[in-house]
N, C-alpha and C. Protein backbone atom coordinates (compact mmCIF):
# COMPACT_ATOMS: atom_id res chain seq x y z
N UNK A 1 0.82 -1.19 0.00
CA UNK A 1 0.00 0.00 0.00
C UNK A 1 0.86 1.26 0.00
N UNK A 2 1.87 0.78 0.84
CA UNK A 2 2.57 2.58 1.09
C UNK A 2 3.66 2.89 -0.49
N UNK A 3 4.09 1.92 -0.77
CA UNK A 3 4.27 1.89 -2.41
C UNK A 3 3.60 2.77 -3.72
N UNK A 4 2.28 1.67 -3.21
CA UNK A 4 1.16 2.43 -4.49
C UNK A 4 1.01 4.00 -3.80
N UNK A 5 1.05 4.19 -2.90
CA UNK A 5 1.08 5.35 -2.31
C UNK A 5 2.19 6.56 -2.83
N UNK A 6 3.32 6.20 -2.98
CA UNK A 6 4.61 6.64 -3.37
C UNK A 6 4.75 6.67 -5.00
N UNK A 7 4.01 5.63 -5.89
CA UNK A 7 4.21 5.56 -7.12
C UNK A 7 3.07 6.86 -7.29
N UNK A 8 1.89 6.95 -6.57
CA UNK A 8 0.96 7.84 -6.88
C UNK A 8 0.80 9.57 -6.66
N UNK A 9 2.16 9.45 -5.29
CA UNK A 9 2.45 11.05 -5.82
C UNK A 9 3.60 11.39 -6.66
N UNK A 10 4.78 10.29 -6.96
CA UNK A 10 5.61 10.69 -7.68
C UNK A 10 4.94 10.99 -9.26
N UNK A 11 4.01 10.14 -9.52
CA UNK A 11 3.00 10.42 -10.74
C UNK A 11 2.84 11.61 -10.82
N UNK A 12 2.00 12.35 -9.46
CA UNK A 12 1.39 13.87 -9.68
C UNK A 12 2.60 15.26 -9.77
N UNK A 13 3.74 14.52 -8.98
CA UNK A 13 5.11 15.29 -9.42
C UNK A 13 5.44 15.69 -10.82
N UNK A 14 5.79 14.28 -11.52
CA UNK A 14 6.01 14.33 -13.00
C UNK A 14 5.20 14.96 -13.90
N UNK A 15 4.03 15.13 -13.94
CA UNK A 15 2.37 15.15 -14.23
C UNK A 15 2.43 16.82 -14.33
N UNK A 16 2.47 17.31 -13.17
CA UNK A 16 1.70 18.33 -12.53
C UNK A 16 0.32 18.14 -12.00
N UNK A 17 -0.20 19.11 -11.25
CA UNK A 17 -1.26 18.44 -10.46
C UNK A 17 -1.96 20.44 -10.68
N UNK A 18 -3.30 19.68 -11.27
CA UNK A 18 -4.31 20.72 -10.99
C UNK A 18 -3.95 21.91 -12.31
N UNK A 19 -3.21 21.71 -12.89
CA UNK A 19 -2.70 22.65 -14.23
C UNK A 19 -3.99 22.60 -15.51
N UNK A 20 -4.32 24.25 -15.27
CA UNK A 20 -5.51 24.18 -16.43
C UNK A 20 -5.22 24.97 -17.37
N UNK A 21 -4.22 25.91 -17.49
CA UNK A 21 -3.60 26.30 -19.02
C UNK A 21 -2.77 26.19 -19.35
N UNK A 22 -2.72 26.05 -20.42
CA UNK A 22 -1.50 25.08 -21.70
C UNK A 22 -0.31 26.32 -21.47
N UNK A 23 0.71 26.16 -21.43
CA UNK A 23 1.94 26.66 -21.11
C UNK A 23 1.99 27.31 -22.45
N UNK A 24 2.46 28.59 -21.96
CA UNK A 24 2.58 29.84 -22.81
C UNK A 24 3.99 29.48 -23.62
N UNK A 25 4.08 29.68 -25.13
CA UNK A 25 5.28 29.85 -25.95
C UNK A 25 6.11 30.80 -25.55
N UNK A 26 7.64 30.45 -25.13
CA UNK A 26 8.55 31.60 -25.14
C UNK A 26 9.24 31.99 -26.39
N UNK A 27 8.53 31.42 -27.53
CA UNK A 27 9.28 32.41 -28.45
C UNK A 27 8.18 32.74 -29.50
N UNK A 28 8.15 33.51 -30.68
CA UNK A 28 6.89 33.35 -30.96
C UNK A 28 6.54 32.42 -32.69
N UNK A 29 5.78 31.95 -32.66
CA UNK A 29 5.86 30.74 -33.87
C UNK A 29 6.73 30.33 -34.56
N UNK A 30 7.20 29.57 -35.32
CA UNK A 30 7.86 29.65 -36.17
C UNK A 30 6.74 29.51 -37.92
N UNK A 31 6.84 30.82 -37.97
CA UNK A 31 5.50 30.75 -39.18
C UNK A 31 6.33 32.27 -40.02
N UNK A 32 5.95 32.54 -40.98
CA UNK A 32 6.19 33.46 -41.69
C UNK A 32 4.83 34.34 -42.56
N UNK A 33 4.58 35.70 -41.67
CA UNK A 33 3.51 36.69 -42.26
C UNK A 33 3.78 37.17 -43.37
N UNK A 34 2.83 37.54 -44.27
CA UNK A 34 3.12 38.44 -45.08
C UNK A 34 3.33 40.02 -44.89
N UNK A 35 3.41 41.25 -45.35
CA UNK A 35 3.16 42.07 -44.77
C UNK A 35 2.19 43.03 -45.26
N UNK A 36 1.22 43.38 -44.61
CA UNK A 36 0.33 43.93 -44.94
C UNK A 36 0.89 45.15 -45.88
N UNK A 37 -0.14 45.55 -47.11
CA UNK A 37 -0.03 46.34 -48.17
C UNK A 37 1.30 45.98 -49.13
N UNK A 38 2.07 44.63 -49.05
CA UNK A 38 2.88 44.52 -49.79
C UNK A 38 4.63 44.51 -49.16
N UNK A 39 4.94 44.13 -49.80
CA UNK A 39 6.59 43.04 -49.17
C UNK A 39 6.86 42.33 -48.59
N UNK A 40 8.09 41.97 -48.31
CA UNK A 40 8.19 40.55 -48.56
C UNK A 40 7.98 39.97 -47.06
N UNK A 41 7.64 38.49 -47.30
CA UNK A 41 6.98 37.75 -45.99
C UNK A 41 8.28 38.12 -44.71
N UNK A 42 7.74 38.09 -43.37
CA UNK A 42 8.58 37.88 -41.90
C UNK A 42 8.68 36.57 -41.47
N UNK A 43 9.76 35.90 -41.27
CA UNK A 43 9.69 35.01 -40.14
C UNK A 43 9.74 35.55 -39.20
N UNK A 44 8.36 35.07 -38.50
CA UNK A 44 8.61 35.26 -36.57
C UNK A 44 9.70 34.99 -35.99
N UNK A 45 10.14 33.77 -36.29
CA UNK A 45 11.48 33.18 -35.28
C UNK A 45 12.57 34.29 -35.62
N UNK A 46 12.85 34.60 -36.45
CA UNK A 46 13.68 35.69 -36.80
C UNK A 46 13.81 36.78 -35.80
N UNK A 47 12.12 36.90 -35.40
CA UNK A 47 12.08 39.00 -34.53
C UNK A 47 12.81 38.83 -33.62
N UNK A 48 13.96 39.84 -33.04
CA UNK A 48 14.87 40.04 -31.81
C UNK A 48 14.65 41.51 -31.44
N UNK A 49 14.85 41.74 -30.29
CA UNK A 49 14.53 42.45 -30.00
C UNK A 49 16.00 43.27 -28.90
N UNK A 50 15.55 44.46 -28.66
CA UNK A 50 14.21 44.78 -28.25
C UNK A 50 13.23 45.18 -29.30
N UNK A 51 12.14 44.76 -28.45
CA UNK A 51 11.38 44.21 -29.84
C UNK A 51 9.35 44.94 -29.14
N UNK A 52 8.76 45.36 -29.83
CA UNK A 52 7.24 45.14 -28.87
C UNK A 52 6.56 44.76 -30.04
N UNK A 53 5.56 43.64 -30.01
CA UNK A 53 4.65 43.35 -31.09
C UNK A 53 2.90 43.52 -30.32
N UNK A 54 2.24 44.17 -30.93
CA UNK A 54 1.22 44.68 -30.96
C UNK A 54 0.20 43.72 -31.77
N UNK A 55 -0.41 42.74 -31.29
CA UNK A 55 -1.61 42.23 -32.40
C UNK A 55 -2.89 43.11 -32.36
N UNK A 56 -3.64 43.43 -33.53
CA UNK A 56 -4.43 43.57 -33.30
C UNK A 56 -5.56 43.79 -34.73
N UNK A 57 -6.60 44.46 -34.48
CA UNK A 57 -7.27 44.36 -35.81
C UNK A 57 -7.92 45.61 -36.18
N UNK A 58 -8.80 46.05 -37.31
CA UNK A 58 -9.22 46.95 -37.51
C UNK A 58 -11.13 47.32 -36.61
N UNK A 59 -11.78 45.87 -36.15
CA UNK A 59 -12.59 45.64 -35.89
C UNK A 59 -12.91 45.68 -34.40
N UNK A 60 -11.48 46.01 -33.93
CA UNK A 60 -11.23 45.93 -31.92
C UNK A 60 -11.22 47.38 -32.07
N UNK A 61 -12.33 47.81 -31.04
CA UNK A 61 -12.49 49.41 -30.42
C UNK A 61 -11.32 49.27 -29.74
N UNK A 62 -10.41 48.80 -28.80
CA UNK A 62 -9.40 49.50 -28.19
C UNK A 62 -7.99 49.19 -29.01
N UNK A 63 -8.27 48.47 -29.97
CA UNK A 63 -7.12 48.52 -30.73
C UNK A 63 -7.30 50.00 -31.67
N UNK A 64 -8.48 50.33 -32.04
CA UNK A 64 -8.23 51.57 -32.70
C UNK A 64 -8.16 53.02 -31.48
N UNK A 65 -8.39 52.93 -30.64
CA UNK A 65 -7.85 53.65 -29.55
C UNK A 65 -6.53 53.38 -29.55
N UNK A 66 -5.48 52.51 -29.33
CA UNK A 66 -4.44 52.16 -29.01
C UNK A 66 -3.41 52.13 -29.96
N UNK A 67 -3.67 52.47 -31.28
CA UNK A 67 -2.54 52.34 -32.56
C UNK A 67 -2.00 53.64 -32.30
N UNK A 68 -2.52 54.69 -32.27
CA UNK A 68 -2.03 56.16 -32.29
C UNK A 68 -0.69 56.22 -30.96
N UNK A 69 -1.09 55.38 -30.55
CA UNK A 69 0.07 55.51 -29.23
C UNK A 69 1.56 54.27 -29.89
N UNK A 70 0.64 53.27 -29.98
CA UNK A 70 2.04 52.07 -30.60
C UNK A 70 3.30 53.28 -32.02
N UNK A 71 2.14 54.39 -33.00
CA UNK A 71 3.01 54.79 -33.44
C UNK A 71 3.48 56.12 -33.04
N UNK A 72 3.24 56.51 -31.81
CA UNK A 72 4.06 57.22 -31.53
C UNK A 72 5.17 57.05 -30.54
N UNK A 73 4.86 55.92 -30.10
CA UNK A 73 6.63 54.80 -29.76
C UNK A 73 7.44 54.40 -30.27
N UNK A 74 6.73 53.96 -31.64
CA UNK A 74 8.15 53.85 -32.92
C UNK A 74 8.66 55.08 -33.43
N UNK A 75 8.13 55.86 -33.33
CA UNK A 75 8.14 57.62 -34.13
C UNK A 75 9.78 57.91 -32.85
N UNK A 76 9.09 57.85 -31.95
CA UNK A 76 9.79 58.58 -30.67
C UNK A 76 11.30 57.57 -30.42
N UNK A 77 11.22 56.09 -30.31
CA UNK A 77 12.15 55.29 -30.01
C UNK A 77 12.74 54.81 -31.09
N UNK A 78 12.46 55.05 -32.53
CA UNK A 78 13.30 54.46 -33.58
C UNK A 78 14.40 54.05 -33.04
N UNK A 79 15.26 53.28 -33.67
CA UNK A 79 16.69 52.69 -33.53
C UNK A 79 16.96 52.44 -32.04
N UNK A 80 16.00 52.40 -30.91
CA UNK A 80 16.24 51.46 -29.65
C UNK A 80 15.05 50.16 -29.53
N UNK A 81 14.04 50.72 -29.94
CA UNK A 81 13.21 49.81 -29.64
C UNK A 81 12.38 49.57 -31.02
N UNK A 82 12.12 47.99 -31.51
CA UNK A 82 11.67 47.79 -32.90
C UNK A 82 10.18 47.69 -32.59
N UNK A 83 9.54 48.39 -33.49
CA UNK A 83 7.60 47.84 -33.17
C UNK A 83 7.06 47.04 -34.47
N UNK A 84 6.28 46.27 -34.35
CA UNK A 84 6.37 45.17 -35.20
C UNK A 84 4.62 45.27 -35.07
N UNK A 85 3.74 45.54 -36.02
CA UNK A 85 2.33 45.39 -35.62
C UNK A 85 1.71 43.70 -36.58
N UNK A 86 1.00 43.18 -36.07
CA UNK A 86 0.24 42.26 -36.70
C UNK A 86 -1.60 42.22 -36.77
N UNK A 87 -1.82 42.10 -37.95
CA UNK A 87 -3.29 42.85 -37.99
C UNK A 87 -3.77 41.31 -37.82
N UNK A 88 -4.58 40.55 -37.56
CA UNK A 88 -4.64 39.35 -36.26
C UNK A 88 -6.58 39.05 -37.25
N UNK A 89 -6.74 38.41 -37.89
CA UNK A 89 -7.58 37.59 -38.27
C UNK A 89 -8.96 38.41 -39.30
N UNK A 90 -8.06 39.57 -40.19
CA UNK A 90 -9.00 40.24 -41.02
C UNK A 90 -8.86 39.18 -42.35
N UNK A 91 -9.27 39.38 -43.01
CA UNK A 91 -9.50 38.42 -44.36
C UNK A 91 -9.26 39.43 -45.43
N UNK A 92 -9.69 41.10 -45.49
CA UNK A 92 -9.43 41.87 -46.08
C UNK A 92 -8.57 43.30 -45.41
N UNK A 93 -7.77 43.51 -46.06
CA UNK A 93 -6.82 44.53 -45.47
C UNK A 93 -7.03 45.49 -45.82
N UNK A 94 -8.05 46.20 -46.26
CA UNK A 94 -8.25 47.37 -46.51
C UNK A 94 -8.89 48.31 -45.68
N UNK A 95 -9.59 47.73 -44.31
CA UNK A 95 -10.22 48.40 -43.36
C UNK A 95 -8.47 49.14 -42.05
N UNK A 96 -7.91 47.47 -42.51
CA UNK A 96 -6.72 47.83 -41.58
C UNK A 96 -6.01 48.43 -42.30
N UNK A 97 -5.80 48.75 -43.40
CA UNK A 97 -4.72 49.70 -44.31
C UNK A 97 -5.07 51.29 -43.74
N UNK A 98 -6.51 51.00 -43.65
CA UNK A 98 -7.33 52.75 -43.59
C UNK A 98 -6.84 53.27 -41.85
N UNK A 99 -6.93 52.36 -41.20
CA UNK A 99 -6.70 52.66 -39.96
C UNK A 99 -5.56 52.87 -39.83
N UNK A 100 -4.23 52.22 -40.23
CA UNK A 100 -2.83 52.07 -40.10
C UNK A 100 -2.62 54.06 -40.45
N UNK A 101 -3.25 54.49 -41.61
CA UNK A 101 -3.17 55.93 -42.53
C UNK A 101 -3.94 56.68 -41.17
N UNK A 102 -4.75 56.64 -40.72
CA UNK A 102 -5.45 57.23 -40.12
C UNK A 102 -4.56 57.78 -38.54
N UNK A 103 -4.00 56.46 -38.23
CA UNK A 103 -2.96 56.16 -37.13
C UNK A 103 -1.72 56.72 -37.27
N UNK A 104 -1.12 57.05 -38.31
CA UNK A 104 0.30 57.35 -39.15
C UNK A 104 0.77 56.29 -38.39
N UNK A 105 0.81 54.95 -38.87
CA UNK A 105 1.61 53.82 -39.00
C UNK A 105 2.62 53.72 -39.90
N UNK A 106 4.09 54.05 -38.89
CA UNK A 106 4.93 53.90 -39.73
C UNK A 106 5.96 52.60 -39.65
N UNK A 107 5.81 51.86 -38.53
CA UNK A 107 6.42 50.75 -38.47
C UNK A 107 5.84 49.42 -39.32
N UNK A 108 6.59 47.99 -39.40
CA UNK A 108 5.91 47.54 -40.37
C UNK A 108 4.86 46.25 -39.57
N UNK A 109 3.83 46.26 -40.38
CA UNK A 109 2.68 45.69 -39.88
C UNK A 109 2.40 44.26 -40.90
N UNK A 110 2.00 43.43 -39.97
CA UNK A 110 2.05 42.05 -41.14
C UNK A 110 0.88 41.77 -40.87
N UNK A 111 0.19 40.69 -41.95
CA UNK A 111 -0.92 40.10 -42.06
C UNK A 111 -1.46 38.80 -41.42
N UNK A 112 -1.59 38.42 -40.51
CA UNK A 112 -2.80 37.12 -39.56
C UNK A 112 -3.66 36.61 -40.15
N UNK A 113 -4.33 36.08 -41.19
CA UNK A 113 -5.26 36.35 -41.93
C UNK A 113 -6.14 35.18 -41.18
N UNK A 114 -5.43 33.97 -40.92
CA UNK A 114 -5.80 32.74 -40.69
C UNK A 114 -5.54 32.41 -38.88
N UNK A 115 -5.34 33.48 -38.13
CA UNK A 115 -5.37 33.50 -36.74
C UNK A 115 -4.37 32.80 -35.92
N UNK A 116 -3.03 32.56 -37.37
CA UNK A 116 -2.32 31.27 -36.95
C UNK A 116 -1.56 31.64 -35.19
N UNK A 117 -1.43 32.91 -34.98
CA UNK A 117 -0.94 32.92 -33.59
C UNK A 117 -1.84 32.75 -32.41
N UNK A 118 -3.03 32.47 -32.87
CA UNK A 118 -4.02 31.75 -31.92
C UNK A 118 -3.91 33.02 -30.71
N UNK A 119 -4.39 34.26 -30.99
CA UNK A 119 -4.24 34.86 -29.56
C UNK A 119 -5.76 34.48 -29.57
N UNK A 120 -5.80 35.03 -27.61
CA UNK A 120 -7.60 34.43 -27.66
C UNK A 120 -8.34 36.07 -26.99
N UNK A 121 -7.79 36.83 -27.28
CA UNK A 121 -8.26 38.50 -27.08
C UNK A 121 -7.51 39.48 -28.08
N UNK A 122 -7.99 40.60 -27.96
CA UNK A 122 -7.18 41.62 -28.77
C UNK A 122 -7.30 42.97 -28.00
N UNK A 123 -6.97 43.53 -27.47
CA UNK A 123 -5.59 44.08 -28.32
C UNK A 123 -4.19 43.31 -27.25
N UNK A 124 -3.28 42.60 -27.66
CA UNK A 124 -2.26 41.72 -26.58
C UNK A 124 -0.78 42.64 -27.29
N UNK A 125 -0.16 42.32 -26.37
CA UNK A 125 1.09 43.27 -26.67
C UNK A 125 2.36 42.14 -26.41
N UNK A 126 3.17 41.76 -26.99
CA UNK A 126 4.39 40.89 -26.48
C UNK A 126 5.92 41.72 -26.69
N UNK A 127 6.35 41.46 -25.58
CA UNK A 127 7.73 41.69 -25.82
C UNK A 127 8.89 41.00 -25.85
N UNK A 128 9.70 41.21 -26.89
CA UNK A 128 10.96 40.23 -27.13
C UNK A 128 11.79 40.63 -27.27
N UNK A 129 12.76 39.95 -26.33
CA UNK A 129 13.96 40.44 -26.08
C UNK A 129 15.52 40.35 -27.10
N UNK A 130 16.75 40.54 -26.90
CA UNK A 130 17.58 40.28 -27.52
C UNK A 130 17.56 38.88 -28.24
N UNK A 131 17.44 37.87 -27.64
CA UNK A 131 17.39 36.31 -27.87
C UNK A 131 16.71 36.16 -28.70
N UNK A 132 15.79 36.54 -29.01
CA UNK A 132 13.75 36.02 -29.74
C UNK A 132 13.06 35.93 -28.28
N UNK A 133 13.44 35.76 -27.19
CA UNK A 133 12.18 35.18 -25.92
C UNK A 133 11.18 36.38 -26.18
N UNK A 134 9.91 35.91 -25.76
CA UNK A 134 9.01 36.47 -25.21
C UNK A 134 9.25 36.97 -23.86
N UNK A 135 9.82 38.06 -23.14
CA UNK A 135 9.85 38.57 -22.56
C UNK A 135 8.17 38.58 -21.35
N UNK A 136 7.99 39.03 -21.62
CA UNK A 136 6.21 39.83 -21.66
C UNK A 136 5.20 39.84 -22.58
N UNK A 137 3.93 39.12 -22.11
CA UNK A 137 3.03 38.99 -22.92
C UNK A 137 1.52 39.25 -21.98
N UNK A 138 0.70 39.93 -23.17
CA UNK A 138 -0.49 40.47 -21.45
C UNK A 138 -1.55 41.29 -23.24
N UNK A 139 -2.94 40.38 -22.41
CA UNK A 139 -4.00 41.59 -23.38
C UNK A 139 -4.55 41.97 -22.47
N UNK A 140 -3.99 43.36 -23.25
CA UNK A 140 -4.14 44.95 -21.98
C UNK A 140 -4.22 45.98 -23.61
N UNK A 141 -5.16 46.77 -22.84
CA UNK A 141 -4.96 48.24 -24.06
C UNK A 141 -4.30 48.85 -23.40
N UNK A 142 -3.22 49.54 -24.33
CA UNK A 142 -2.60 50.68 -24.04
C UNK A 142 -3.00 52.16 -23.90
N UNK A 143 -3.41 52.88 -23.00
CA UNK A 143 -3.63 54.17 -22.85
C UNK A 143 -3.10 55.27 -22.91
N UNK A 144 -1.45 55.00 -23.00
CA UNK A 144 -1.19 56.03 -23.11
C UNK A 144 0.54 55.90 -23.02
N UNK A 145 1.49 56.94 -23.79
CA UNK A 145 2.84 56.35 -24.04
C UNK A 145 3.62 56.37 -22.58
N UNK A 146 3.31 56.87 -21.93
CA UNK A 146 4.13 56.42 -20.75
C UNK A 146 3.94 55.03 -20.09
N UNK A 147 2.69 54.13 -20.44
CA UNK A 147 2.06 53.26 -19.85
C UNK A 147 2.98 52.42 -20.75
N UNK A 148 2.93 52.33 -21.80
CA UNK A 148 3.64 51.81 -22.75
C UNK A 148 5.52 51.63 -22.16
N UNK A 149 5.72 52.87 -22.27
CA UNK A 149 7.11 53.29 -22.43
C UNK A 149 7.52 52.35 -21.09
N UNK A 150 6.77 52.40 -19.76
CA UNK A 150 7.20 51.73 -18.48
C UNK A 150 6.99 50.64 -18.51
N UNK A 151 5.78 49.63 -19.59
CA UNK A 151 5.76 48.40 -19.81
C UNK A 151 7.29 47.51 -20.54
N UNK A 152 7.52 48.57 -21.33
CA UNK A 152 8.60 48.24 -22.19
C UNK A 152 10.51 48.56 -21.26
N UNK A 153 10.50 49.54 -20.25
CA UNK A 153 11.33 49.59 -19.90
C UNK A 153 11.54 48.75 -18.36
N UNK A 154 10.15 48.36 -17.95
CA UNK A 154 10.33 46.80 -16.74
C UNK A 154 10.98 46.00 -17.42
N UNK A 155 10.07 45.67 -18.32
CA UNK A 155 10.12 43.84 -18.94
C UNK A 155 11.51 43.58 -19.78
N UNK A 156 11.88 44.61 -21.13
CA UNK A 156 12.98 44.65 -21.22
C UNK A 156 13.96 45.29 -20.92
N UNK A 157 14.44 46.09 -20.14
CA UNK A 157 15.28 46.59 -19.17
C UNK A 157 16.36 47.21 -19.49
N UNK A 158 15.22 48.48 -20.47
CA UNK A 158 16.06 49.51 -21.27
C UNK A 158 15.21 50.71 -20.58
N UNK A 159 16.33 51.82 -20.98
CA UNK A 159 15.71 53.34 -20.49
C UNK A 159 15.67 53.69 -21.75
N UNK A 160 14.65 54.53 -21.49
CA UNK A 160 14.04 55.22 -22.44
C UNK A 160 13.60 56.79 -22.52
């Protein structure tokens, strides 16, 4: 008995015990986007950082609240910090082209068409570090560039 006892928590050791979400990716797919309005495809595995990627769509109210700020972090941090946007499960890019113009999106933004990064909210923000890791990952709207700027200078552990 005290055996089966011993085989039955070393089980829940190996196992884990009571685990109900699937363990988060530390790096991000290995898949390759196109980029929205034209050029040439991204591999994900490729992005290094410092790095912030922004998913989001033309159809999320706080993603269209929240672009005007993502580009005025790339505007402001060029050449320290890279912004990378992904427009996250439109089928047509012309609603998100209008918004990107509307936003002055000047960093480059790729196409999701098919949801392959499986986020399960929008607007999510990830950050990646020198390596490729995912640093930080969280769906949160951004309000505002300091909220931003202090998300980005915790997690990857640059001043700004």
């Amino acid at each position: 008995m005290r055996a089966l006892g011993l085989l039955l928590a070393a089980a829940l050791l190996l196992t884990g015990c009571g685990a109900t979400e699937k363990a988060r990716p530390e790096r991000l797919p290995d898949i390759s986007l196109a980029t929205l309005g034209g050029g040439p495809a991204v591999d994900l595995r490729s992005v290094r950082g410092p790095a912030v990627v922004n998913l989001w769509a033309s159809w999320c109210v706080p993603c269209k609240r929240e672009l005007p700020i993502y580009a005025d972090f790339a505007r402001r941090h060029t050449g320290r910090v890279s912004v990378l946007g992904i427009d996250f499960q439109e089928t047509d890019g012309s609603a998100a082209t209008a918004l990107m113009a509307t936003s002055k999106v000047g960093y480059p933004v790729l196409a999701d068409p098919d949801g392959d990064l499986h986020a399960i909210g929008l607007p999510e923000i990830l950050l990646i570090d020198a390596h490729g890791k995912i640093a930080y990952r969280e769906y949160v709207e951004i309000k505002s560039l300091a909220q931003l700027e202090g998300i980005v200078e915790k997690h990857l552990g640059i001043a700004l």
